[in-house]
Protein backbone atom coordinates (compact mmCIF):
# COMPACT_ATOMS: atom_id res chain seq x y z
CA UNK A 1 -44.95 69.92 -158.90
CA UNK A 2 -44.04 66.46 -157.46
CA UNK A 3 -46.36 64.11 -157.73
CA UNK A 4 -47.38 63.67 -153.98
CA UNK A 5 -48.07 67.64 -154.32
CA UNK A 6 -51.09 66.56 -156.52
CA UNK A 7 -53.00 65.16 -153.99
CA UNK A 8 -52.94 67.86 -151.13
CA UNK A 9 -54.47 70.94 -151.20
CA UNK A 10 -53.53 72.94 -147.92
CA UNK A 11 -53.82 75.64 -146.10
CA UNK A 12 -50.93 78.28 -147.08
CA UNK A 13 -51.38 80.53 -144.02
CA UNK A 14 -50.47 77.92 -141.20
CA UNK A 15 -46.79 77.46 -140.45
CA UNK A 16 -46.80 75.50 -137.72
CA UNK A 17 -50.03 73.42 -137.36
CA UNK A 18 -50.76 71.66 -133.69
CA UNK A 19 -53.09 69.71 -135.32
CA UNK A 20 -53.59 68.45 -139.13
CA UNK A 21 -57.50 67.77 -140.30
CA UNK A 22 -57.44 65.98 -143.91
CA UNK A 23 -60.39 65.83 -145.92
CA UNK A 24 -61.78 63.79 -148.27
CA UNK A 25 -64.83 64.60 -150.91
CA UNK A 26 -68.37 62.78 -151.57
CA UNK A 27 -68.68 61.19 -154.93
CA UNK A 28 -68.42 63.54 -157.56
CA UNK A 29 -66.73 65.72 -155.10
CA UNK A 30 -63.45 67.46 -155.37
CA UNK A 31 -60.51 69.79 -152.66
CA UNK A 32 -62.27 72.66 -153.35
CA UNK A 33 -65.59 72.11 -151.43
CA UNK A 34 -63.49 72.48 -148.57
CA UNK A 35 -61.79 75.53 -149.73
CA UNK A 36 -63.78 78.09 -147.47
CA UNK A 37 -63.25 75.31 -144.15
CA UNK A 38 -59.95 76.83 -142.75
CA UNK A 39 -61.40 80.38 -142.37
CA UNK A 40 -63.95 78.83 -140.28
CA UNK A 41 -61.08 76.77 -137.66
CA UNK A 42 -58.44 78.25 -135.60
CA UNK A 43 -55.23 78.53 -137.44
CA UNK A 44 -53.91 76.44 -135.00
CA UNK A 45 -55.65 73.42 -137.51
CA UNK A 46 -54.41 73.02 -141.02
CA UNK A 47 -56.77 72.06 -143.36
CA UNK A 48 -55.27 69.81 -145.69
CA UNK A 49 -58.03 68.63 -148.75
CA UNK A 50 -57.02 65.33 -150.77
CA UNK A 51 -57.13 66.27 -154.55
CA UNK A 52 -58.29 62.87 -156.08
CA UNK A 53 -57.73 61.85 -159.97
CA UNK A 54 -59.75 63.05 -162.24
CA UNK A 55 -61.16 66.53 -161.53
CA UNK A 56 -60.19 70.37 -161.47
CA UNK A 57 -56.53 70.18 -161.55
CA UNK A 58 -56.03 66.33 -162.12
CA UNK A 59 -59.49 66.07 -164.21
CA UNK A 60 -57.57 63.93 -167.25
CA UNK A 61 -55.62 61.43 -164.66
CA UNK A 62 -57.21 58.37 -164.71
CA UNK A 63 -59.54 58.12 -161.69
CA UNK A 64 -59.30 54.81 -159.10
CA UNK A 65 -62.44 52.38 -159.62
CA UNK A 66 -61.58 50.53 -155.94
CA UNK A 67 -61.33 52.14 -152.89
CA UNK A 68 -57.97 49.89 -151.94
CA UNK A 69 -55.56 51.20 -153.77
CA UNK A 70 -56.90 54.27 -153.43
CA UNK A 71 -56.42 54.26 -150.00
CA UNK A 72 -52.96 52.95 -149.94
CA UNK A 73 -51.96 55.97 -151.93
CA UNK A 74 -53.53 58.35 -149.79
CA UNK A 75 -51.58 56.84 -147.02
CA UNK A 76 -48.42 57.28 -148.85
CA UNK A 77 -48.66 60.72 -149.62
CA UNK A 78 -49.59 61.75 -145.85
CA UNK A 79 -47.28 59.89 -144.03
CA UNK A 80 -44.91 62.77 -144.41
CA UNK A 81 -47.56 64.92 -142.71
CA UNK A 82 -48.02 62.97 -139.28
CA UNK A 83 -45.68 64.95 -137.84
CA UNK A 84 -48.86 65.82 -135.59
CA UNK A 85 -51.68 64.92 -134.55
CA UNK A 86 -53.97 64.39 -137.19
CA UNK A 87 -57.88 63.67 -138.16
CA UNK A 88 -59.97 62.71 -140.84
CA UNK A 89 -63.03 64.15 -142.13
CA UNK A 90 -65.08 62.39 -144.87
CA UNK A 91 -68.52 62.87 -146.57
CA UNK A 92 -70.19 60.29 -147.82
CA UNK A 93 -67.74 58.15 -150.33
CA UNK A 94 -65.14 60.13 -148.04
CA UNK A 95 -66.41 58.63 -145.15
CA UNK A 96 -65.49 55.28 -146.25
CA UNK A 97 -62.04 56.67 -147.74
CA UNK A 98 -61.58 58.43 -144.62
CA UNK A 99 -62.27 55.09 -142.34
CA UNK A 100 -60.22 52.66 -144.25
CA UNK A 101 -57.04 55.30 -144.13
CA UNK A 102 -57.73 55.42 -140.43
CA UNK A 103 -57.68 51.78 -140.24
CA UNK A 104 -54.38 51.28 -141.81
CA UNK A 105 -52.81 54.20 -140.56
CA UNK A 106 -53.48 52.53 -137.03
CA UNK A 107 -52.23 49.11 -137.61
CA UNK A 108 -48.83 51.21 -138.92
CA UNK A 109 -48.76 52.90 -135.33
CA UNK A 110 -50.12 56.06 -136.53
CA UNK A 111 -53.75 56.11 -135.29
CA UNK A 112 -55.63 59.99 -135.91
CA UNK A 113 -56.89 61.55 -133.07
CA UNK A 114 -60.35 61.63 -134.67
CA UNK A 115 -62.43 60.50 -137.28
CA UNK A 116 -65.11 62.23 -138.53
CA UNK A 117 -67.83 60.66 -140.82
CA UNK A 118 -70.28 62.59 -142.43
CA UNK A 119 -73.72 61.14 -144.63
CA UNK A 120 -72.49 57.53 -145.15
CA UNK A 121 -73.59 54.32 -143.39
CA UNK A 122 -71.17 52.66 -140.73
CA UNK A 123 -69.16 50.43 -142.97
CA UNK A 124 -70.37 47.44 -141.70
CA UNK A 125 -74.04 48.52 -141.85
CA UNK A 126 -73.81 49.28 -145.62
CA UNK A 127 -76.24 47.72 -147.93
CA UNK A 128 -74.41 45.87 -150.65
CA UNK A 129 -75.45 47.75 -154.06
CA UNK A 130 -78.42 45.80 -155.97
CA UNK A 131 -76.77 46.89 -158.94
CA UNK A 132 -72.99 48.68 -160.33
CA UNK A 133 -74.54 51.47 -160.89
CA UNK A 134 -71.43 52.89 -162.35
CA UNK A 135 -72.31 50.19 -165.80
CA UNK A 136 -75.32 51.41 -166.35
CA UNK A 137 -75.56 52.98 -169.31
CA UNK A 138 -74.89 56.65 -169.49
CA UNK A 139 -78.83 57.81 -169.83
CA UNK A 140 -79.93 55.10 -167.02
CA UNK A 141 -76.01 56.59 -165.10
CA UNK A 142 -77.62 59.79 -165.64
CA UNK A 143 -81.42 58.89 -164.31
CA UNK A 144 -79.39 57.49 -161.31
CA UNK A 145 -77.74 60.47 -160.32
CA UNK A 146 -81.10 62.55 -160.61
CA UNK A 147 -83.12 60.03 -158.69
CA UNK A 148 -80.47 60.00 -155.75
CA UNK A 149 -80.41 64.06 -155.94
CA UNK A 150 -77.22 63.60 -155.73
CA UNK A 151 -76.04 65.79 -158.99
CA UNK A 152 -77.42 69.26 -159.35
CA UNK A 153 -79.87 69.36 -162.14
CA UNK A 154 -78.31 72.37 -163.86
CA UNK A 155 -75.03 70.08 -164.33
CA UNK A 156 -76.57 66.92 -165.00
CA UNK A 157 -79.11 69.03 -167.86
CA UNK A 158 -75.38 70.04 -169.12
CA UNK A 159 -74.29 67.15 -171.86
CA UNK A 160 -70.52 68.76 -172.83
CA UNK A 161 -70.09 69.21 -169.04
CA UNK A 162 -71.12 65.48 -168.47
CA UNK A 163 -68.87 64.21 -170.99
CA UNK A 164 -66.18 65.74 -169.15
CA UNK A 165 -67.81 64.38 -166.12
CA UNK A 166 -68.97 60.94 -166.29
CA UNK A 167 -65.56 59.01 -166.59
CA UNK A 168 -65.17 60.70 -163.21
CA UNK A 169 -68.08 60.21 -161.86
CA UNK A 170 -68.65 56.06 -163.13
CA UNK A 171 -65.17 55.94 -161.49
CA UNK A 172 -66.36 57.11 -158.23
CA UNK A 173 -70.06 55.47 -157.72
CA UNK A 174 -67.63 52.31 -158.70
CA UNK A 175 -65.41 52.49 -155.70
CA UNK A 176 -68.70 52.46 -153.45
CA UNK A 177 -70.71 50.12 -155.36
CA UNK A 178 -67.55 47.59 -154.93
CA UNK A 179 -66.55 48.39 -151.57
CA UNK A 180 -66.91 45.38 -149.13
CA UNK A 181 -66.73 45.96 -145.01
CA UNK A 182 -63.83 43.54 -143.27
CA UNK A 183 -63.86 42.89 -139.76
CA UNK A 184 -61.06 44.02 -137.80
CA UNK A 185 -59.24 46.06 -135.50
CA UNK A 186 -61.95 48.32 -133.74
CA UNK A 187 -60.48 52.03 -133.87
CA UNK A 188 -58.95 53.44 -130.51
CA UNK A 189 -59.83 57.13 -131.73
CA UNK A 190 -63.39 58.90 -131.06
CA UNK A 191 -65.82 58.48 -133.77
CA UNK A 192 -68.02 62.21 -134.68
CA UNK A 193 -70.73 61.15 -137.11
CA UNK A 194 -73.20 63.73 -139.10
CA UNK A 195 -76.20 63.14 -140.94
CA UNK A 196 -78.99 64.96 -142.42
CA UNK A 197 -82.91 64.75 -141.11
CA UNK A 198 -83.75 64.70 -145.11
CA UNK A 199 -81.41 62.30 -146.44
CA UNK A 200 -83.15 60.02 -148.28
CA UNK A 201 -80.47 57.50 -148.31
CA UNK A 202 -78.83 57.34 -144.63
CA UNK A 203 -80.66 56.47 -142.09
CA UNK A 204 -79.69 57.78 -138.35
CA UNK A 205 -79.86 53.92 -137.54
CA UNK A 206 -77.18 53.31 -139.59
CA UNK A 207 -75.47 56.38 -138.96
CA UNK A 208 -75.71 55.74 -135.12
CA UNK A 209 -73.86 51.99 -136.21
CA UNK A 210 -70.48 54.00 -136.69
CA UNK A 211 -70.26 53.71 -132.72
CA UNK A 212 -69.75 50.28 -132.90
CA UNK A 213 -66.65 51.05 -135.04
CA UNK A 214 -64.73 52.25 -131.96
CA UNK A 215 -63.51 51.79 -128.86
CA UNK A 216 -62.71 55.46 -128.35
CA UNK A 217 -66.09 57.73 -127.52
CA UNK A 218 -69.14 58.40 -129.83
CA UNK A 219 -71.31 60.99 -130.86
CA UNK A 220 -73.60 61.45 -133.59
CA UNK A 221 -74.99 65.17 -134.62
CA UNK A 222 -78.15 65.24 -136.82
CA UNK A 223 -78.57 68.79 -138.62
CA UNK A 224 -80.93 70.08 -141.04
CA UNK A 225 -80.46 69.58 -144.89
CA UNK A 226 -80.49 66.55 -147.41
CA UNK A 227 -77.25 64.31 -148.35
CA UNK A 228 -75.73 67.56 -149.18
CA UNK A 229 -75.99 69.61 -145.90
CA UNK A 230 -72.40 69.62 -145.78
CA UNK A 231 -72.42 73.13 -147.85
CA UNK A 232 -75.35 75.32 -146.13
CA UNK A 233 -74.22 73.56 -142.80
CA UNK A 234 -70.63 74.13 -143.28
CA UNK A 235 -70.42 76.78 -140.20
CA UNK A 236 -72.03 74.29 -137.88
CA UNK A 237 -70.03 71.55 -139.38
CA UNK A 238 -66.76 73.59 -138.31
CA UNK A 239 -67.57 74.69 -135.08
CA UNK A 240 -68.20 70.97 -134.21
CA UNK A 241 -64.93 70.08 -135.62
CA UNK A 242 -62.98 72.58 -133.48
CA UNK A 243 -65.08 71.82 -130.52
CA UNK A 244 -63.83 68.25 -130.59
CA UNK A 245 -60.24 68.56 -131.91
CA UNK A 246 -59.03 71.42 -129.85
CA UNK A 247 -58.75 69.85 -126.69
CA UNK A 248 -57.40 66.75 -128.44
CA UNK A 249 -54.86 68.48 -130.32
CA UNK A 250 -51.66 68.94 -128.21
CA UNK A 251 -52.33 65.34 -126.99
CA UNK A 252 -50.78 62.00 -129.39
């Protein structure tokens, strides 16, 4: 397995895709929440799911703590994919992943035909973090993650499974914590935003900001859940997908 290979789980059914959707996980998050997406979209769309460092099948690679070179590699390892169209779905950390690839993908001449953000603030609407959560200690790390209801109790109740866990995790809630928004470029793609009615921690104001990241059209879809409505929403999720990127999809 090269080492590009690593980073892309993808759709083995689709030969010839007309359009490419890449996805990117929340915090925590790994390919395989994605894994049931591409019986959900036309075959038409390949689903290709980035496989960060440090979980399932890359769990003992080192994980990134910043969200730049992160980035950079993602954009590395999908150049070879732009051979189409292409969009960008992200939840939550993803969102912010997903954005910044977007960014620099454009300013290479490679701008996606749609980016899709999903539970995270507009970038430039983000509250800086009060405190790096990801130094806390591991008990107060722990507290965190239940108090944001962002961990399943059941895993976070599970100490050999947290061990395993935490570098990954610390890792992750580092690359948001340190994340800062720069001005630039305003994205010439449309902007599809989702958030949940019970998410404690995004607003719909600040959802709603990710319009201003664009000059390309906006729309934001509220659905029912908390941070994590991407799983009992996925059908909804999909068919809103397809809806936008099927008309866009023979066009670059």
């Amino acid at each position: 397995m090269s080492n590009d290979s690593k980073w892309l789980v993808r759709t083995p059914s689709v030969q010839r895709p007309v359009l490419r959707l890449f996805t990117l996980p929340y915090a925590g998050g790994s390919a395989s929440i994605y894994r049931e997406w591409a019986k959900n979209l036309p075959q038409s769309i390949e689903v290709v799911s980035i496989q960060l460092p440090g979980r399932e099948s890359r769990l003992f690679e080192t994980p990134y703590m910043t969200l730049e070179p992160m980035m950079e590699r993602i954009c590395e390892v999908i150049r070879p994919l732009l051979d189409v169209p292409y969009a960008l779905f992200g939840h939550s950390m993803g969102a912010l992943i997903a954005y910044e690839t977007a960014r620099r993908l454009q300013a290479e001449g490679l701008p996606p035909a749609h980016l899709f953000a999903s539970a995270q603030s507009a970038p430039h609407r983000r509250k800086q973090a009060e405190e790096l959560r990801h130094l806390l200690p591991d008990d107060l790390f722990i507290d965190k993650l239940r108090s944001l209801e962002y961990t399943p109790e059941e895993v976070l109740r599970n100490r050999e499974l947290m061990e395993l866990l935490l570098p990954m995790l610390r890792a992750d809630f580092s690359v948001c914590d340190t994340y800062r928004f720069t001005p630039g470029e305003l994205l010439r793609c449309p902007v599809s935003a989702f958030g949940g009615n019970g998410d404690k921690g995004i607003s719909q104001a600040s959802l709603e900001a990710w319009g201003e990241c664009t000059e390309g059209a906006f729309t934001l879809r509220m659905v029912e859940g908390d941070h994590f409505f991407i799983h009992p929403q996925k059908d909804l999720l999909t068919a809103e997908i397809a809806a936008k990127l099927l008309p866009e999809a023979a066009v670059r």
